[in-house]
C-alpha atoms as a PDB file:
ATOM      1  CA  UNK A   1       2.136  14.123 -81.735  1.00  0.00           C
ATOM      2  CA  UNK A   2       5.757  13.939 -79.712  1.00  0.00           C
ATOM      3  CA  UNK A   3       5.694  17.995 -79.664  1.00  0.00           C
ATOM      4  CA  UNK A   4       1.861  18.437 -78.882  1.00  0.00           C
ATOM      5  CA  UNK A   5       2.458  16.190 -75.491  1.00  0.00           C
ATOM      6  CA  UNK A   6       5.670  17.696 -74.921  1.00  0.00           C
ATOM      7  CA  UNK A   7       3.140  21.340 -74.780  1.00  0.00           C
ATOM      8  CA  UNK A   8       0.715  19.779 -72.751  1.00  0.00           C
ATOM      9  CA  UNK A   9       3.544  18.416 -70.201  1.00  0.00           C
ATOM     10  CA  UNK A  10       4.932  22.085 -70.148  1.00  0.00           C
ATOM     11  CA  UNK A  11       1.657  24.046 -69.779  1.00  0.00           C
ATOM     12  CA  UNK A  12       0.799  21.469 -66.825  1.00  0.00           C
ATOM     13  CA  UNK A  13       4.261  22.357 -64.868  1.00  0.00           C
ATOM     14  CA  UNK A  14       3.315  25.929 -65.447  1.00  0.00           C
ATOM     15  CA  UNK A  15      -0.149  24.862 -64.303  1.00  0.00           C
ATOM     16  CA  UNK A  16       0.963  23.891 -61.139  1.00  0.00           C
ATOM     17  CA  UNK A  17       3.385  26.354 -60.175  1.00  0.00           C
ATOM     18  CA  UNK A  18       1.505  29.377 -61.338  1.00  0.00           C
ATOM     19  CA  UNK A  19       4.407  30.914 -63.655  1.00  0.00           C
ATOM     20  CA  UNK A  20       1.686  30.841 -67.110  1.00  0.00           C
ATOM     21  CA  UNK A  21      -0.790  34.522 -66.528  1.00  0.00           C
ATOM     22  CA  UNK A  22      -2.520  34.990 -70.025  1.00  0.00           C
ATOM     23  CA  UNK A  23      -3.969  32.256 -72.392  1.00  0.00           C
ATOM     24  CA  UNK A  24      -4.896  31.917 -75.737  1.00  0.00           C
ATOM     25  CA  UNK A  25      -8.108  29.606 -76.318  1.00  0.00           C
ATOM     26  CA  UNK A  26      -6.310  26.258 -77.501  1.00  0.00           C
ATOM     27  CA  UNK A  27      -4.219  27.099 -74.236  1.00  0.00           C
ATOM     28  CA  UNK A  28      -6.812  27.412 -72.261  1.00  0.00           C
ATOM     29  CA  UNK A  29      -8.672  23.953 -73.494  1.00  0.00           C
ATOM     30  CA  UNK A  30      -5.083  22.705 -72.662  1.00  0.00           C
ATOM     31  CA  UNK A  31      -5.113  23.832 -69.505  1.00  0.00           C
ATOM     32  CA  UNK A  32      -8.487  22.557 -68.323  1.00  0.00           C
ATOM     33  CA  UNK A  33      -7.185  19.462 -69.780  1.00  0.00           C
ATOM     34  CA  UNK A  34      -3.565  19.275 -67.871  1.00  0.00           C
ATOM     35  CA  UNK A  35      -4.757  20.361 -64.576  1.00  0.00           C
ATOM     36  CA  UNK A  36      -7.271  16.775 -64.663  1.00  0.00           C
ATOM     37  CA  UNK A  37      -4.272  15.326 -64.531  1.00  0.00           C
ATOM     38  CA  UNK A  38      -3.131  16.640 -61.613  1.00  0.00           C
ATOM     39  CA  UNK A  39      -2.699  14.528 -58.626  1.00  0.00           C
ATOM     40  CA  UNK A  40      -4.990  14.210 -55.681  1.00  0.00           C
ATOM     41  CA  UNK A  41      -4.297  13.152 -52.077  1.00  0.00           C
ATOM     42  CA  UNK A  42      -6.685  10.005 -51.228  1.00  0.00           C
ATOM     43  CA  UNK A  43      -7.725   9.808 -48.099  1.00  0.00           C
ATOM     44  CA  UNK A  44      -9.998   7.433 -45.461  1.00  0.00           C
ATOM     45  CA  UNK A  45     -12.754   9.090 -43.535  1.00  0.00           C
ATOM     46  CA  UNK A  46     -10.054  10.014 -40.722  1.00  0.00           C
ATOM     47  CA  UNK A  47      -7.943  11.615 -43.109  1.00  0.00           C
ATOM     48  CA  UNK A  48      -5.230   9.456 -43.252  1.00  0.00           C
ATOM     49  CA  UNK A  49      -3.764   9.303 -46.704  1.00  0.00           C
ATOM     50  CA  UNK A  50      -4.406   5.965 -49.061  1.00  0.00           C
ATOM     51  CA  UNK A  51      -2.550   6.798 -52.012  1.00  0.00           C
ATOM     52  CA  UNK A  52      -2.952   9.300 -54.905  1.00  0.00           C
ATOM     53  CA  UNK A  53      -5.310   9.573 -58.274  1.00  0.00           C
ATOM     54  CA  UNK A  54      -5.685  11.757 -61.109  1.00  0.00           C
ATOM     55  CA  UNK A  55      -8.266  15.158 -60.182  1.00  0.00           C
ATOM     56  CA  UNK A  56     -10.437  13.744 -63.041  1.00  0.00           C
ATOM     57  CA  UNK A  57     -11.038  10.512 -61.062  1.00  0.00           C
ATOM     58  CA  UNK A  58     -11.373  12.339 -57.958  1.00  0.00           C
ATOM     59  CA  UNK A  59     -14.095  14.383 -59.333  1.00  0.00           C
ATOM     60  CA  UNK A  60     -15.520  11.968 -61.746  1.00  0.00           C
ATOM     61  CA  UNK A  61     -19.221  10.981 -60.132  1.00  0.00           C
ATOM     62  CA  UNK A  62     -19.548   6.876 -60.311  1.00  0.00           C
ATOM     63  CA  UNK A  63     -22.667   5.082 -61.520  1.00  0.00           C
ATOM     64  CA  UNK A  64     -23.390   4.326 -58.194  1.00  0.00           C
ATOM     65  CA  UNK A  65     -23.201   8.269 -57.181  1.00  0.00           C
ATOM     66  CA  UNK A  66     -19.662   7.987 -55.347  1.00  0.00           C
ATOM     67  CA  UNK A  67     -16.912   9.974 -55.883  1.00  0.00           C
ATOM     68  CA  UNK A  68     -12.766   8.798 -53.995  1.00  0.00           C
ATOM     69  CA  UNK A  69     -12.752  10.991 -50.989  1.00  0.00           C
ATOM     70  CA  UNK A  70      -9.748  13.076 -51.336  1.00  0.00           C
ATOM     71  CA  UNK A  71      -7.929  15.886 -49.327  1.00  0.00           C
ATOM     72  CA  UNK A  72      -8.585  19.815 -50.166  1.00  0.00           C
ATOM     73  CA  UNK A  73      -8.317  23.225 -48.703  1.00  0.00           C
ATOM     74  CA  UNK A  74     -10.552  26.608 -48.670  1.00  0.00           C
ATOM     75  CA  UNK A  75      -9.201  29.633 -47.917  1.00  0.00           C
ATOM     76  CA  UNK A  76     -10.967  33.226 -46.438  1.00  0.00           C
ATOM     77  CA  UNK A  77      -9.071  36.171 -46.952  1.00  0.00           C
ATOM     78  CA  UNK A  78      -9.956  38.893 -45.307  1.00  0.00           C
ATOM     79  CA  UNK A  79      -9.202  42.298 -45.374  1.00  0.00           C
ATOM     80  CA  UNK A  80      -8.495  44.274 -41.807  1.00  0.00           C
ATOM     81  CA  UNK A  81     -11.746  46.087 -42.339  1.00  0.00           C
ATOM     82  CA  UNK A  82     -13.035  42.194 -41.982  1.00  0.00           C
ATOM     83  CA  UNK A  83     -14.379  42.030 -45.536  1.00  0.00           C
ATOM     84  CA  UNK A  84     -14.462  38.667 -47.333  1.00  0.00           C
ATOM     85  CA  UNK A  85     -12.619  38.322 -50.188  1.00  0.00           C
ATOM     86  CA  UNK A  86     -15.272  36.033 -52.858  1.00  0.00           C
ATOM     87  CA  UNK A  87     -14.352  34.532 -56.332  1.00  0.00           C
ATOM     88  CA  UNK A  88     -16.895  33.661 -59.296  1.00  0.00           C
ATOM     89  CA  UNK A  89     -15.367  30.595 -60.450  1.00  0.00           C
ATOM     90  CA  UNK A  90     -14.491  30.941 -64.473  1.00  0.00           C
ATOM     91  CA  UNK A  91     -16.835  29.431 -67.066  1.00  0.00           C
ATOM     92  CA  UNK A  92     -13.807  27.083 -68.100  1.00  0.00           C
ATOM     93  CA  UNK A  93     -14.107  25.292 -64.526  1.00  0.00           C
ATOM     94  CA  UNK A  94     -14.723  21.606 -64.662  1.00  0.00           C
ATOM     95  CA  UNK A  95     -16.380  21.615 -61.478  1.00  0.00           C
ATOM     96  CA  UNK A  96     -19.007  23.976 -60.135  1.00  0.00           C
ATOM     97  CA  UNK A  97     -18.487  26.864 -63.540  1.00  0.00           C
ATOM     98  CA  UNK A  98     -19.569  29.964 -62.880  1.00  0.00           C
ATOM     99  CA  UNK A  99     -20.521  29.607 -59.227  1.00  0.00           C
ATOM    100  CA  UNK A 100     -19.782  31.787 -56.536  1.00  0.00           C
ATOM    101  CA  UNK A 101     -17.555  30.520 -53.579  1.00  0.00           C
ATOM    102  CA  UNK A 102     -15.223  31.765 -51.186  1.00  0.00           C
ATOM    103  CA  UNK A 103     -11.376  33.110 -51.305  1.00  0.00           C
ATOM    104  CA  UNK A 104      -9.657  30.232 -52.911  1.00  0.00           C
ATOM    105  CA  UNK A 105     -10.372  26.320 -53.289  1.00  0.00           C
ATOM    106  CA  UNK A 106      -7.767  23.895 -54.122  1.00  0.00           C
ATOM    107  CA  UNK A 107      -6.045  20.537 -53.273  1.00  0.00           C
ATOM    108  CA  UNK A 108      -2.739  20.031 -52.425  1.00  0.00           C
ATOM    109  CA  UNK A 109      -1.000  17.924 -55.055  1.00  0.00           C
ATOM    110  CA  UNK A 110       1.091  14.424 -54.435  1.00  0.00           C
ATOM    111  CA  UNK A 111       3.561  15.339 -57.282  1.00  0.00           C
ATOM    112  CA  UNK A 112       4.726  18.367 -54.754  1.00  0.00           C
ATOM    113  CA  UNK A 113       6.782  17.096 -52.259  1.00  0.00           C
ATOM    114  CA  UNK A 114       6.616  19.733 -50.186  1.00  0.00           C
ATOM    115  CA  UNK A 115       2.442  19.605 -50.443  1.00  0.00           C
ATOM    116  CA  UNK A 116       2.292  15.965 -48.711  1.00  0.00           C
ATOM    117  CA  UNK A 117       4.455  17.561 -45.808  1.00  0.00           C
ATOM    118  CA  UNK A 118       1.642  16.472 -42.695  1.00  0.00           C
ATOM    119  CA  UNK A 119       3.386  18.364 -39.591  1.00  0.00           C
ATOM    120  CA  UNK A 120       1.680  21.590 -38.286  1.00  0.00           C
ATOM    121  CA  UNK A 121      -0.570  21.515 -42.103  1.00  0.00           C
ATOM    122  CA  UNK A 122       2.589  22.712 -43.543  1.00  0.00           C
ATOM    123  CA  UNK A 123       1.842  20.716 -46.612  1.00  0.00           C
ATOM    124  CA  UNK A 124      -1.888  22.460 -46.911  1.00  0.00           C
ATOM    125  CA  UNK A 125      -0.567  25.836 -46.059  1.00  0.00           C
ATOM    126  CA  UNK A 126       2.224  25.635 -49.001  1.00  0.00           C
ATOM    127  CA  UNK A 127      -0.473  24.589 -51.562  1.00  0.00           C
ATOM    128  CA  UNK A 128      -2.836  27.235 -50.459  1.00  0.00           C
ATOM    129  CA  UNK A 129       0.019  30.118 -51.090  1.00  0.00           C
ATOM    130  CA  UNK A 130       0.401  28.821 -54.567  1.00  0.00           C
ATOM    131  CA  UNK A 131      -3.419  28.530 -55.207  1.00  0.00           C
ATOM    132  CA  UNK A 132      -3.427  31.735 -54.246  1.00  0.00           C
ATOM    133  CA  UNK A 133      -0.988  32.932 -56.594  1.00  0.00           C
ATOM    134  CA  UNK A 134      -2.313  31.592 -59.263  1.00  0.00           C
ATOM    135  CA  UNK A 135      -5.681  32.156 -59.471  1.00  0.00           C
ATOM    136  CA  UNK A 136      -5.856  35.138 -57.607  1.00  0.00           C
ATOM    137  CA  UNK A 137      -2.273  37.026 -59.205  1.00  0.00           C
ATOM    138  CA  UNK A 138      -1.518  37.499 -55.051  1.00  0.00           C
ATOM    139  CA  UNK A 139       2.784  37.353 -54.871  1.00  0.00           C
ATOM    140  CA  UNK A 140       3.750  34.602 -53.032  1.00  0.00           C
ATOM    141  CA  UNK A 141       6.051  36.911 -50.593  1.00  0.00           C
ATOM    142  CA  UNK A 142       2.628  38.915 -49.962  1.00  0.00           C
ATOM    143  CA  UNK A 143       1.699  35.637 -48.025  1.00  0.00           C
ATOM    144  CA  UNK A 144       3.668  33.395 -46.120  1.00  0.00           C
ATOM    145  CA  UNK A 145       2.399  29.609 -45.405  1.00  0.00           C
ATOM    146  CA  UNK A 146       2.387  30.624 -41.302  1.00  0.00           C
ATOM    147  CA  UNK A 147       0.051  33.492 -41.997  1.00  0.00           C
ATOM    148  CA  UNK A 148      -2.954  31.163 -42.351  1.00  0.00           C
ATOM    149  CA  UNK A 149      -4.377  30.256 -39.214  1.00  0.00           C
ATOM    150  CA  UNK A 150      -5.679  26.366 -39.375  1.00  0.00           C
ATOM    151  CA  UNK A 151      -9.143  25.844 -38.066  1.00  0.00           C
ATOM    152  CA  UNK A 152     -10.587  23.000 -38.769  1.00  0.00           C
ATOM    153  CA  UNK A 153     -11.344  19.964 -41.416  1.00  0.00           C
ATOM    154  CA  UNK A 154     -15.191  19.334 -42.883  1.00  0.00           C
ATOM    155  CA  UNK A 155     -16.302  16.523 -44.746  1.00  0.00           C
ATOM    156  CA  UNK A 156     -18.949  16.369 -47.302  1.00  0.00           C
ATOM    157  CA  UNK A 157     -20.140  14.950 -50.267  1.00  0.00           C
ATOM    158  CA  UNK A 158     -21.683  16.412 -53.638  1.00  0.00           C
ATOM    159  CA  UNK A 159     -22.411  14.843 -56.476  1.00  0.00           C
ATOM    160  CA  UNK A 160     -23.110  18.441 -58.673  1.00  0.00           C
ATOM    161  CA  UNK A 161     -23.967  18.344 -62.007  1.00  0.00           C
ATOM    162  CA  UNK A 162     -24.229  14.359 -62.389  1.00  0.00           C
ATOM    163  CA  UNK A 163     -21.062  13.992 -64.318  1.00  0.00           C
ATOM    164  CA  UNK A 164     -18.757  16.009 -62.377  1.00  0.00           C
ATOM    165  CA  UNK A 165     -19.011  16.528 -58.309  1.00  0.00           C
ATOM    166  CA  UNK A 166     -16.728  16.846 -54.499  1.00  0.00           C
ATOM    167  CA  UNK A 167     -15.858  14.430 -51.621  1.00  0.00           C
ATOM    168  CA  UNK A 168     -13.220  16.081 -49.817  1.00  0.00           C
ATOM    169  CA  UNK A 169     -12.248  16.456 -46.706  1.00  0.00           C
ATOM    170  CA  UNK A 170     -11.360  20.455 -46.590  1.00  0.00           C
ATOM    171  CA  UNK A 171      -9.099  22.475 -44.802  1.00  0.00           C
ATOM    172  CA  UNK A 172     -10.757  25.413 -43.645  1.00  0.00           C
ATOM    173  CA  UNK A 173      -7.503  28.145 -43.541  1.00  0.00           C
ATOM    174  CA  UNK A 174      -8.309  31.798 -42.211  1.00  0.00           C
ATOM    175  CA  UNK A 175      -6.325  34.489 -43.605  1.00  0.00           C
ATOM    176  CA  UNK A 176      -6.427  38.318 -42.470  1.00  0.00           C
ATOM    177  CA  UNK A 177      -4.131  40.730 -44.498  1.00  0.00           C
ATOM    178  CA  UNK A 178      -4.209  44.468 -46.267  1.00  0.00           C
ATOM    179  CA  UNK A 179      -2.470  45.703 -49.371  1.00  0.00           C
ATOM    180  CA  UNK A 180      -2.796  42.511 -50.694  1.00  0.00           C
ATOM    181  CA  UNK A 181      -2.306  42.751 -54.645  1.00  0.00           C
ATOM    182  CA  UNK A 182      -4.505  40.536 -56.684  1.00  0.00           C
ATOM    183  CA  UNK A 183      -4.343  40.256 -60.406  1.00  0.00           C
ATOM    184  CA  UNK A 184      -7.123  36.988 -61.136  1.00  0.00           C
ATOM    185  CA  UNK A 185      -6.475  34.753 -63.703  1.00  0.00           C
ATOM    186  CA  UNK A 186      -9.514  34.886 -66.345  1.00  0.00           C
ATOM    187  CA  UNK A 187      -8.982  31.461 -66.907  1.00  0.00           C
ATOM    188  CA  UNK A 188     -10.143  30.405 -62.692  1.00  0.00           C
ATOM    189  CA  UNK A 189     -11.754  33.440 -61.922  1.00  0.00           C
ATOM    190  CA  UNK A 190     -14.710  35.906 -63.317  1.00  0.00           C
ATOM    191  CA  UNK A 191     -15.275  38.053 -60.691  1.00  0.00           C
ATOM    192  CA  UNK A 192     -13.605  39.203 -57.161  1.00  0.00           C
ATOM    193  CA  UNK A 193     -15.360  40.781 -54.765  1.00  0.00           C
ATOM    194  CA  UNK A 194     -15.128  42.289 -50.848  1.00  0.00           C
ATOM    195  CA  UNK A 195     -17.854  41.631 -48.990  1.00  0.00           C
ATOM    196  CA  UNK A 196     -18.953  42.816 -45.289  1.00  0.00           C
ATOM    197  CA  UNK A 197     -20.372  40.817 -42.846  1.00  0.00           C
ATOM    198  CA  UNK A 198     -23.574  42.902 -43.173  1.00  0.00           C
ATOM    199  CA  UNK A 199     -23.437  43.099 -46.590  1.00  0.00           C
ATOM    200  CA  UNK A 200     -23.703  39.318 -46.924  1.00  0.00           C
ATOM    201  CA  UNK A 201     -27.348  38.214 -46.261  1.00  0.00           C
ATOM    202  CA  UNK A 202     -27.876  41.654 -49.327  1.00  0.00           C
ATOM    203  CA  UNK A 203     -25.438  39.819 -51.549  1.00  0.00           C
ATOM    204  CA  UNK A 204     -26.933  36.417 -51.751  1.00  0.00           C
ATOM    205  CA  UNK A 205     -30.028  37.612 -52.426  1.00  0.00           C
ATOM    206  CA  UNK A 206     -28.774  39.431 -55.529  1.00  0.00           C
ATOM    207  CA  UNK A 207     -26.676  37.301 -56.754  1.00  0.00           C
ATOM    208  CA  UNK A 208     -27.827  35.263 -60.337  1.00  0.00           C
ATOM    209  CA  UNK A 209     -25.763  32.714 -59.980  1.00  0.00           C
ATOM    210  CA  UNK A 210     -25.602  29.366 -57.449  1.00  0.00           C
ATOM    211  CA  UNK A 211     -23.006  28.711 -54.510  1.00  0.00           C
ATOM    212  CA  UNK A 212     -20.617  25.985 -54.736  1.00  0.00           C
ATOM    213  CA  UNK A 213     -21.379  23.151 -52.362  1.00  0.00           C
ATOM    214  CA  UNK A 214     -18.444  23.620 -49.557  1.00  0.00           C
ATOM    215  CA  UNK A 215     -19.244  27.028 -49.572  1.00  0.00           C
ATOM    216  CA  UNK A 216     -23.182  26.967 -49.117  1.00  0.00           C
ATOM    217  CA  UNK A 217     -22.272  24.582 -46.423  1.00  0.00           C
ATOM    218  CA  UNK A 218     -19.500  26.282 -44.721  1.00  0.00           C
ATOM    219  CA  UNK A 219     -22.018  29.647 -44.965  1.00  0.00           C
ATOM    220  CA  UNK A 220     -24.672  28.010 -43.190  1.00  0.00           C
ATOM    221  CA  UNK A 221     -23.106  25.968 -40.411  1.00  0.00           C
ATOM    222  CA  UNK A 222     -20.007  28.264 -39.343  1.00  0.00           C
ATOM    223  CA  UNK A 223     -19.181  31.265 -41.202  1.00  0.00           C
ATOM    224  CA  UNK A 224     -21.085  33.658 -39.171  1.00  0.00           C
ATOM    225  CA  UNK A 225     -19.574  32.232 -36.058  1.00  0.00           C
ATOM    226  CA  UNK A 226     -15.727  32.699 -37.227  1.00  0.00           C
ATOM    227  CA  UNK A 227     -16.735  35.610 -38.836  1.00  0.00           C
ATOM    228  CA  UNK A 228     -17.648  36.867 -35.633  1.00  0.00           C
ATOM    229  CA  UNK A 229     -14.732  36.212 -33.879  1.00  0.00           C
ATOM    230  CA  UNK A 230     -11.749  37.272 -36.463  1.00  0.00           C
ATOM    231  CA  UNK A 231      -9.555  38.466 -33.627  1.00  0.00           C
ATOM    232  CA  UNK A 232      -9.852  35.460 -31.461  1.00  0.00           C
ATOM    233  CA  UNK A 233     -10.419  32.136 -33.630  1.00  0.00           C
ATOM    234  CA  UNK A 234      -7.668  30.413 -31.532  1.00  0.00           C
ATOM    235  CA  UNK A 235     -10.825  29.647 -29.107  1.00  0.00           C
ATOM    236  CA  UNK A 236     -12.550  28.171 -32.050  1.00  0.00           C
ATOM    237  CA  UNK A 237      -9.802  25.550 -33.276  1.00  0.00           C
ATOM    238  CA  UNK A 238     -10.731  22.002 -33.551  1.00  0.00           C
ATOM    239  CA  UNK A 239      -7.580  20.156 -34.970  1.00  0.00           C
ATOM    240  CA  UNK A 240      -9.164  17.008 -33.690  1.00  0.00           C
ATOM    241  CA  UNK A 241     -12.711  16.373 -35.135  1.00  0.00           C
ATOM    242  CA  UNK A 242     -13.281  16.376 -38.344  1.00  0.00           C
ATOM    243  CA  UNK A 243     -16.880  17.976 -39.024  1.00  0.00           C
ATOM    244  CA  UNK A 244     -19.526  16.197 -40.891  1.00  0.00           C
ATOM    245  CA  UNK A 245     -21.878  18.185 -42.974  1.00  0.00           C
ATOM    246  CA  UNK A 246     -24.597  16.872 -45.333  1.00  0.00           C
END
């Protein structure tokens, strides 16, 4: 019993800084396991933090259909082309398996110091380079936290499948780099691909498998817009309001 926790407590710190590549099947039911565990960032509907909670009660949909609000972050990588770099999310996800969404979604964690830092995002931008590290195999010298460019915050809520579901208020972080090296981890992701901007509207039409919610909504009420405007999104910052989509 004292050496099976002992694994689970070890695969978890690998978990969370990314250092564990390639899984055998008990691993990877481990892993699923240990990363519920993790620690989310409550937060009120201004984003100001309340305390912390476990992922699995941060994702865990209540009898009553609500779910703690908590802090996260998506990333859009793009390429200097200005193709979109999407994820299928693994089969082993929790939340949202097998759905398509953008770059890389994550939380920063309260156990990370560092991840909790609030000044300029700082905190955000440092869990977002190790997010994308590990589920995408991208070094972390390839991207540095002051790369990102910080856009804005959306809130929403989604209860998914019932059992498992979102409230977060996400940090939308823009990212445009080439000869970036990615190496996905099997166990996160099923698929990468680079998309155009043209070859979007195509692509969602082919597709045979659903959108996760922040993405759909992200898609449909700004994408295009930023998308539009890589070389000049300082003009479409909004570090102020936080935006409310349904």
């Amino acid at each position: 019993m004292f050496a099976r926790s002992r694994e689970v407590r070890h695969i978890a710190r690998e978990t969370l800084f990314g250092s564990l590549r390639r899984y055998t099947k008990m691993q990877t039911v481990t892993l699923q396991e240990a990363a519920l565990e993790e620690r989310c960032i409550l937060v009120d509907n201004q984003d100001r933090p309340l305390g912390e909670a476990s992922k699995r009660d941060c994702h865990r949909v209540g009898q009553d259909g609500n779910i703690p609000l908590h802090r996260a972050f998506s990333v859009f990588l793009f390429n200097q082309k200005g193709d979109l770099l999407l994820q299928k999310r693994s089969a082993n996800k929790v939340t949202f398996p097998a759905h398509y969404t953008n770059t890389c979604c994550s939380h920063p964690l309260a156990e990370i110091p560092e991840e909790m830092e609030e000044r300029n995002v700082m905190g955000i931008r440092k869990a977002a380079q190790r997010r994308l590290s590990y589920e995408l195999g991208i070094p972390v010298n390839q991207v540095e936290p002051n790369d990102f460019t910080y856009l804005t915050r959306i809130h929403y809520h989604d209860i998914g499948d019932g059992h498992w579901g979102e409230h977060e208020i996400d940090y939308i972080l823009f990212l445009q780099k080439e000869n970036i090296t990615l190496d996905p981890n099997a166990d996160e992701v099923s698929e990468v691909r680079w998309i155009s901007r043209g070859q979007m509207p195509e692509f969602l039409k082919l597709i045979d498998c659903p959108l996760t919610p922040w993405f759909r909504l992200i898609l449909t009420h700004k994408l295009p817009l930023w998308w539009d405007n890589l070389q000049a999104l300082e003009k479409l910052q909004d570090h102020t309001c936080i935006q409310r989509f349904q």
